[in-house]
C-alpha atoms as a PDB file:
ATOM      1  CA  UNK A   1     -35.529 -34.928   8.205  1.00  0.00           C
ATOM      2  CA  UNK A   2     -36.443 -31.859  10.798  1.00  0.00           C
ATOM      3  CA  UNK A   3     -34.661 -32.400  13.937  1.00  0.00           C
ATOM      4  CA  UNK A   4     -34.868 -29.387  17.620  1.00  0.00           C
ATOM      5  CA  UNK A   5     -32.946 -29.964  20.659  1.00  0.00           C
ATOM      6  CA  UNK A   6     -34.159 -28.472  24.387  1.00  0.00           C
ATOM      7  CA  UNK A   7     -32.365 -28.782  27.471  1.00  0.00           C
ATOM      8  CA  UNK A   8     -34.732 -29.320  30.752  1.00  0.00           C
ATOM      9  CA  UNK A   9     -33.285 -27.756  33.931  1.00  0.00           C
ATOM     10  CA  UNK A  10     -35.947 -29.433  36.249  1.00  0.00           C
ATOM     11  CA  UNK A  11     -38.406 -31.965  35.721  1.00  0.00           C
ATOM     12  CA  UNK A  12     -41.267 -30.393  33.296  1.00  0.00           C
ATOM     13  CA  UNK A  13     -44.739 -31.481  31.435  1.00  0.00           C
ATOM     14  CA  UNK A  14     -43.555 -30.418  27.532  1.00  0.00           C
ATOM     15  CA  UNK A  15     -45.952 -30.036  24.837  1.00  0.00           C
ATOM     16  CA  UNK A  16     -44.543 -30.843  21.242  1.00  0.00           C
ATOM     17  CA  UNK A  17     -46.062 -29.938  18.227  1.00  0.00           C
ATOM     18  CA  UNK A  18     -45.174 -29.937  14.331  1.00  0.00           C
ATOM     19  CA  UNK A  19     -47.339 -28.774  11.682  1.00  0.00           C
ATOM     20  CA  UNK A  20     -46.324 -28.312   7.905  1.00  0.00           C
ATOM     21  CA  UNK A  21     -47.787 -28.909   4.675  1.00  0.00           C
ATOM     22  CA  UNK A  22     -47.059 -32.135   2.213  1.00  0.00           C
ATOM     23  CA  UNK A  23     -47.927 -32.471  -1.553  1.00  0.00           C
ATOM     24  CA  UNK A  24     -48.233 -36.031  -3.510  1.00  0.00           C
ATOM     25  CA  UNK A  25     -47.426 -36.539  -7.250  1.00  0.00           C
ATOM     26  CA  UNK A  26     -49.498 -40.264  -6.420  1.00  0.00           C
ATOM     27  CA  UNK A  27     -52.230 -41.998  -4.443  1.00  0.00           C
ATOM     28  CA  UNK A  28     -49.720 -43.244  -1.871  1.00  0.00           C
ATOM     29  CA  UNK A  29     -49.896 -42.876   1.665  1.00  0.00           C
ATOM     30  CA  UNK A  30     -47.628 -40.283   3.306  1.00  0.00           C
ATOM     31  CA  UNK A  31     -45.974 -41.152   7.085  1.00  0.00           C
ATOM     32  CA  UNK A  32     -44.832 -39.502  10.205  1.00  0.00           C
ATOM     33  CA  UNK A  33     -43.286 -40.277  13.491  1.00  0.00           C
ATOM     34  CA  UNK A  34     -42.159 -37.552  15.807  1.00  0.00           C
ATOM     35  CA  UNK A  35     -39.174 -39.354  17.903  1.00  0.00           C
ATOM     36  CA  UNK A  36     -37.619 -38.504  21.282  1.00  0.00           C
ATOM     37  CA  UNK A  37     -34.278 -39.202  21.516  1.00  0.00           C
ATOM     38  CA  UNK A  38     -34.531 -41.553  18.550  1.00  0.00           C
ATOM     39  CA  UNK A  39     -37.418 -43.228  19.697  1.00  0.00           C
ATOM     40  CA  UNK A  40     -41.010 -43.208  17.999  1.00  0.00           C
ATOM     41  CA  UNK A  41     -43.352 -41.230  20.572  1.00  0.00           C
ATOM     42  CA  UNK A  42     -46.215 -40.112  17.918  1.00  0.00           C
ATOM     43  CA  UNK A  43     -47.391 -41.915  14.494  1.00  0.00           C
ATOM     44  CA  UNK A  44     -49.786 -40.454  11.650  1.00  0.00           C
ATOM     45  CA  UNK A  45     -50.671 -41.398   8.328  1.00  0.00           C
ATOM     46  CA  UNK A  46     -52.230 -38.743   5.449  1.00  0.00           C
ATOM     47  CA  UNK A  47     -53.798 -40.519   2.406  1.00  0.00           C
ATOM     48  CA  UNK A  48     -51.948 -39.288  -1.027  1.00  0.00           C
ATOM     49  CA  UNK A  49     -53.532 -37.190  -3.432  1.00  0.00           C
ATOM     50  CA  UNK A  50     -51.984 -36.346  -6.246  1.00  0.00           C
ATOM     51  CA  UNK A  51     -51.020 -32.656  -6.302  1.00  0.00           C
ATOM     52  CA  UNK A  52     -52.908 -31.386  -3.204  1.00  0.00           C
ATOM     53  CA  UNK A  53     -51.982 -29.876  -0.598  1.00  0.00           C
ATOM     54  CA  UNK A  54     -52.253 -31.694   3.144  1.00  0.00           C
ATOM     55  CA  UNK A  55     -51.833 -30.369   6.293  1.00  0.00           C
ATOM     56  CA  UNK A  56     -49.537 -32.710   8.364  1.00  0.00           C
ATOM     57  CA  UNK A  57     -49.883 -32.081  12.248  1.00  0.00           C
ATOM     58  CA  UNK A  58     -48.488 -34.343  14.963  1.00  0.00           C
ATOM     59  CA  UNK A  59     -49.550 -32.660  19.254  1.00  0.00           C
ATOM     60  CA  UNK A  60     -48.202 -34.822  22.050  1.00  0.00           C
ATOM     61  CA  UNK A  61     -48.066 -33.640  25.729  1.00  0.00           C
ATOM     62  CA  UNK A  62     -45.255 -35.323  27.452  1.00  0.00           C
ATOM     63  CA  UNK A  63     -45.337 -35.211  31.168  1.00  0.00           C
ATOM     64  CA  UNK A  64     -42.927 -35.396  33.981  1.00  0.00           C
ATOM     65  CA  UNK A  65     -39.772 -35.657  31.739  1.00  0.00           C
ATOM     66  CA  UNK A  66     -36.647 -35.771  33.403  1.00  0.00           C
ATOM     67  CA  UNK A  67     -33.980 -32.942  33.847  1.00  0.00           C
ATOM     68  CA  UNK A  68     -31.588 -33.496  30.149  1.00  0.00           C
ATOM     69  CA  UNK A  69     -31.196 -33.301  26.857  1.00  0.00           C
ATOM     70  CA  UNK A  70     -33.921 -34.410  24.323  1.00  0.00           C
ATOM     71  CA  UNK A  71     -33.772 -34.042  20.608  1.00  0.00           C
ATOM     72  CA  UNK A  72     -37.322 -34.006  18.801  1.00  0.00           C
ATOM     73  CA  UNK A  73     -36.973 -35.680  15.571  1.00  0.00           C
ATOM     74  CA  UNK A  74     -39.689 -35.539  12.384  1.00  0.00           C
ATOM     75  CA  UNK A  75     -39.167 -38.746  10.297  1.00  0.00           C
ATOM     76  CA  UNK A  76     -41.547 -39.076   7.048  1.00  0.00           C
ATOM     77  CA  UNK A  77     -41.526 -40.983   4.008  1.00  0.00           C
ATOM     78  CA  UNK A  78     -43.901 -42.195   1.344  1.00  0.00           C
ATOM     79  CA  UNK A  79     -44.949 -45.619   0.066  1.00  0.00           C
ATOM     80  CA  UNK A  80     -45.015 -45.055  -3.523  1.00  0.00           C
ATOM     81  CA  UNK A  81     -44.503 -41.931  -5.982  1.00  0.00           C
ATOM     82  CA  UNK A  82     -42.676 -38.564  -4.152  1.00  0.00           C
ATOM     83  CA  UNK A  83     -43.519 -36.091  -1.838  1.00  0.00           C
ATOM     84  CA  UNK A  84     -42.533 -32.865  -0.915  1.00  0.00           C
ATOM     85  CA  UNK A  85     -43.024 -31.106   2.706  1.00  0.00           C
ATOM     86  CA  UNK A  86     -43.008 -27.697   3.184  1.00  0.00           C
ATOM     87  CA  UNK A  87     -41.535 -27.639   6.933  1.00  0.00           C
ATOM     88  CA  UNK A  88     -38.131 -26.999   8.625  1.00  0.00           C
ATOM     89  CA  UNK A  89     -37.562 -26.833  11.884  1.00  0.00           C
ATOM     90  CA  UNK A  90     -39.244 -23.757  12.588  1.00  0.00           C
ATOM     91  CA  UNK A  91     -42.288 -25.540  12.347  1.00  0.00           C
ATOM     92  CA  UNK A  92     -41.787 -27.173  15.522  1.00  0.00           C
ATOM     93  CA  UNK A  93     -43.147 -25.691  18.669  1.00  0.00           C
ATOM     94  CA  UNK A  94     -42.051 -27.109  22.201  1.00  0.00           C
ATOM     95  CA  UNK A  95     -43.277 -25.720  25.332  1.00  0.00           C
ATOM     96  CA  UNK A  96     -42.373 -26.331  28.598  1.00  0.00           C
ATOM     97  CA  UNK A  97     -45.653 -26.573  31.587  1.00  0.00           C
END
């Protein structure tokens, strides 16, 4: 799993995006949840198809976070068959606003 850490000086609005690309060798449904700190802050689902490319992109604007630590954490997995997704964590973008 894809995993960036960010240290907050001051209280800040952050905007957290991921967006890769998944292939299917089945009809099973693909999942994602972008975690905070370990917990689930963002869910999506992509429907399987069996050797095509899908884009996978989770947006979130999280506001008023404290001063800290936060690790951003891409989980994914797949019901049936395997998957493979073309991301690392240079796919994620966070931006403090």
């Amino acid at each position: 799993n894809i995993n960036e850490t960010i240290t907050l000086e001051a209280v800040s609005n952050v905007l957290v995006s991921f967006n890769g690309t998944v292939v299917s060798t089945g009809s099973s449904n693909i999942y994602f949840a972008l975690q905070k700190n370990g917990d689930t802050i963002m869910q999506s689902t992509i429907g399987g198809s069996s050797g095509f490319l899908r884009c996978a992109s989770l947006e979130i604007l999280l506001e008023d976070l404290p001063a800290g630590d936060y690790t951003f954490d891409l989980k994914w997995w797949v019901a049936g068959h395997t998957a493979v997704l073309y991301a690392n964590k240079n796919h994620f973008y966070i931006q403090g606003l």
